[in-house]
C-alpha atoms as a PDB file:
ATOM      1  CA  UNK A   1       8.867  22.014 -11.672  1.00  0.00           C
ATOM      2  CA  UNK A   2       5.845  22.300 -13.305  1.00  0.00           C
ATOM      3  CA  UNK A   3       2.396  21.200 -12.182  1.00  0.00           C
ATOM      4  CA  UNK A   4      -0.276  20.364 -14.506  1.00  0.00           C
ATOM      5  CA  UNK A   5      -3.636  19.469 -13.443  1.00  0.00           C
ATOM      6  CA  UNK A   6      -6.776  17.886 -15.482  1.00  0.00           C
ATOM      7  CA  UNK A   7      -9.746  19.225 -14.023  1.00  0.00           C
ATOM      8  CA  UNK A   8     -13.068  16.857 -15.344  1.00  0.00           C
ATOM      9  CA  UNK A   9     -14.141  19.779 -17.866  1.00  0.00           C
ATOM     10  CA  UNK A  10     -11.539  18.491 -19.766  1.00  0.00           C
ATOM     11  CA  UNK A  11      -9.381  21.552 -19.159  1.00  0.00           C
ATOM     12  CA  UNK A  12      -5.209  21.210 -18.562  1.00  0.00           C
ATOM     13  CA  UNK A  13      -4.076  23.688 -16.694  1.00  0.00           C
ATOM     14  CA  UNK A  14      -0.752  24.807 -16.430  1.00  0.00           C
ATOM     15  CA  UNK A  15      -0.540  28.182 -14.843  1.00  0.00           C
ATOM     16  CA  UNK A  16      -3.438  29.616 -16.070  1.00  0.00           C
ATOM     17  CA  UNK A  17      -6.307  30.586 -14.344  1.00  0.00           C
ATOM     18  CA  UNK A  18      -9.083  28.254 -13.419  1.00  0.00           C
ATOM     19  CA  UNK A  19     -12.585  28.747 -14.899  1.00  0.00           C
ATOM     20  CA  UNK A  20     -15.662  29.045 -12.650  1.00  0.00           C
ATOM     21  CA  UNK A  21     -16.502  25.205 -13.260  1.00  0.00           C
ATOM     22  CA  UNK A  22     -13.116  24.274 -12.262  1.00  0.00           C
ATOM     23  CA  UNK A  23     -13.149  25.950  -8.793  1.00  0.00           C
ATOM     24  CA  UNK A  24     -16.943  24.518  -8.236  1.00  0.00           C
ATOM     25  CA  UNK A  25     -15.037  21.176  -9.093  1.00  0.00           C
ATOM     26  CA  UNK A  26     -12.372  21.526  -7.046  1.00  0.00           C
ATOM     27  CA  UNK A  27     -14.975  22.966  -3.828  1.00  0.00           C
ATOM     28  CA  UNK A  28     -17.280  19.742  -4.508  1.00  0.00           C
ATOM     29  CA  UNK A  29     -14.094  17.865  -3.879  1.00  0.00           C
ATOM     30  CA  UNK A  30     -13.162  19.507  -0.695  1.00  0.00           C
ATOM     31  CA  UNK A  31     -16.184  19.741   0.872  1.00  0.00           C
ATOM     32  CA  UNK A  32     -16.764  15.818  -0.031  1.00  0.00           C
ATOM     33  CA  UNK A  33     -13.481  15.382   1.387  1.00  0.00           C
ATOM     34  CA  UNK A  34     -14.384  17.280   4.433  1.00  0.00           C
ATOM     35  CA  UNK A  35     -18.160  15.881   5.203  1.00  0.00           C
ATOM     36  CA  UNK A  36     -16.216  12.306   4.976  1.00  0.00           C
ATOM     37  CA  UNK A  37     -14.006  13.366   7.975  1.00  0.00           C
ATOM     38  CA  UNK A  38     -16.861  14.535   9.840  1.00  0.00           C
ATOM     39  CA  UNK A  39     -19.045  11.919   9.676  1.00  0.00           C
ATOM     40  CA  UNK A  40     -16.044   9.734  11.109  1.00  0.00           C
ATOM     41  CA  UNK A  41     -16.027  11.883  14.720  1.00  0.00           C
ATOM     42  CA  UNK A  42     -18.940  10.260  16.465  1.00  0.00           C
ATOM     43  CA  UNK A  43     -17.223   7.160  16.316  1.00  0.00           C
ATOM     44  CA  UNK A  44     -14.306   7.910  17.140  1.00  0.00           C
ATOM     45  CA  UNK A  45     -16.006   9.615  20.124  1.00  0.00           C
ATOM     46  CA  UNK A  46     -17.484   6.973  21.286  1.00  0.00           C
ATOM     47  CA  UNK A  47     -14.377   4.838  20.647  1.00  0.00           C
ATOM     48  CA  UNK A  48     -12.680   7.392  23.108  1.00  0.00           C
ATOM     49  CA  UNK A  49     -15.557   7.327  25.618  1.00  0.00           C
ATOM     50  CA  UNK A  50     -15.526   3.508  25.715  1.00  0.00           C
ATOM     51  CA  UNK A  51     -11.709   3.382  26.400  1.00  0.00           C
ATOM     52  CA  UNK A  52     -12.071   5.836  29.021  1.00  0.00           C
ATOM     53  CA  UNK A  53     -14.285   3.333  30.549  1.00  0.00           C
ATOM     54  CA  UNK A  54     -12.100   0.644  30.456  1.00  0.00           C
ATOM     55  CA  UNK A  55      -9.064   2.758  31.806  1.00  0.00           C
ATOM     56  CA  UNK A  56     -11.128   3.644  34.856  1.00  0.00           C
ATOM     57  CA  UNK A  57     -12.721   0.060  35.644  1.00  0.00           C
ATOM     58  CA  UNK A  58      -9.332  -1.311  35.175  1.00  0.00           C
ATOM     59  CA  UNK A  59      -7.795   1.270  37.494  1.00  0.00           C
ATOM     60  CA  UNK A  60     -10.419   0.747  40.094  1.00  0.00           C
ATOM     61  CA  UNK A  61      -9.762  -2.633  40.215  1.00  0.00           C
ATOM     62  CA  UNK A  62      -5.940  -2.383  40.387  1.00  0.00           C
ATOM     63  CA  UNK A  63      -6.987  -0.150  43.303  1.00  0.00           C
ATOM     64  CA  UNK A  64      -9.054  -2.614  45.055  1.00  0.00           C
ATOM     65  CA  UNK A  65      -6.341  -5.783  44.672  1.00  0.00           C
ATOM     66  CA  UNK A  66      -3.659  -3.216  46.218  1.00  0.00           C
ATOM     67  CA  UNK A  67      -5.873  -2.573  49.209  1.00  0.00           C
ATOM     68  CA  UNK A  68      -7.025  -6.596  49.766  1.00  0.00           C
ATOM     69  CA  UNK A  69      -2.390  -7.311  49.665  1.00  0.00           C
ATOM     70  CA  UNK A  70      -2.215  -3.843  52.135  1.00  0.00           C
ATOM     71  CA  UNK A  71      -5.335  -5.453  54.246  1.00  0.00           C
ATOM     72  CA  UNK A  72      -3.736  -9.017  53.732  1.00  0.00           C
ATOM     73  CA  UNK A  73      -0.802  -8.412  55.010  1.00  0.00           C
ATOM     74  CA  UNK A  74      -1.789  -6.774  57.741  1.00  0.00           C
ATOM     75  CA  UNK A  75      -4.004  -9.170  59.346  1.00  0.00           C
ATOM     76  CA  UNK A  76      -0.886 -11.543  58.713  1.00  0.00           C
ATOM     77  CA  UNK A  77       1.679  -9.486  60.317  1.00  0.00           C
ATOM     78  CA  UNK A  78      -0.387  -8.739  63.139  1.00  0.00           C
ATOM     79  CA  UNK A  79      -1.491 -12.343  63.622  1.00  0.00           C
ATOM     80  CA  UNK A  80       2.321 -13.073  63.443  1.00  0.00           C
ATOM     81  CA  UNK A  81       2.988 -10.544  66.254  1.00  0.00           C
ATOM     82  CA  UNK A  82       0.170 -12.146  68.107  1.00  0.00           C
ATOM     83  CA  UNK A  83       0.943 -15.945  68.286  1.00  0.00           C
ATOM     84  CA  UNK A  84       4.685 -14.707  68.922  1.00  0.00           C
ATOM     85  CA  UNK A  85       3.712 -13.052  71.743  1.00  0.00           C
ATOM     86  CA  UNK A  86       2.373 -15.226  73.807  1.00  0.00           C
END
């Protein structure tokens, strides 16, 4: 299969070699395509950082509602053993 390629100096290329102003093109492009996908990783740190946040306020909470049905159901079970008792 053959590839051909139209660079914007107009050239086709089909398995020849690519002039200087070709491989600036084709650099310009890259590094475009690169600076793009940089500028995009301080959000998506912060969109990391932020879920982090969430995950361990909604973890501490989980943490706190299993402790007040532990503490619950203790006071009930020994308040049961209590009035039973008597």
């Amino acid at each position: 299969m053959c590839h051909m390629q139209t660079f914007t100096s107009g050239s086709a290329v089909e398995n020849e070699p690519a002039t200087r102003n070709d491989l600036r093109i084709l650099a310009t492009r890259i590094d475009r395509r690169f600076a793009m996908i940089d500028s995009q990783f301080p959000a998506i740190r912060l969109a990391i950082k932020e879920e982090s946040l969430n995950l361990k306020e909604s973890f501490r909470m989980e943490m706190y509602k299993f402790a007040a049905a532990v503490i619950g159901t203790g006071v009930v079970i020994l308040g049961l053993t209590g009035f039973f008792s008597r």
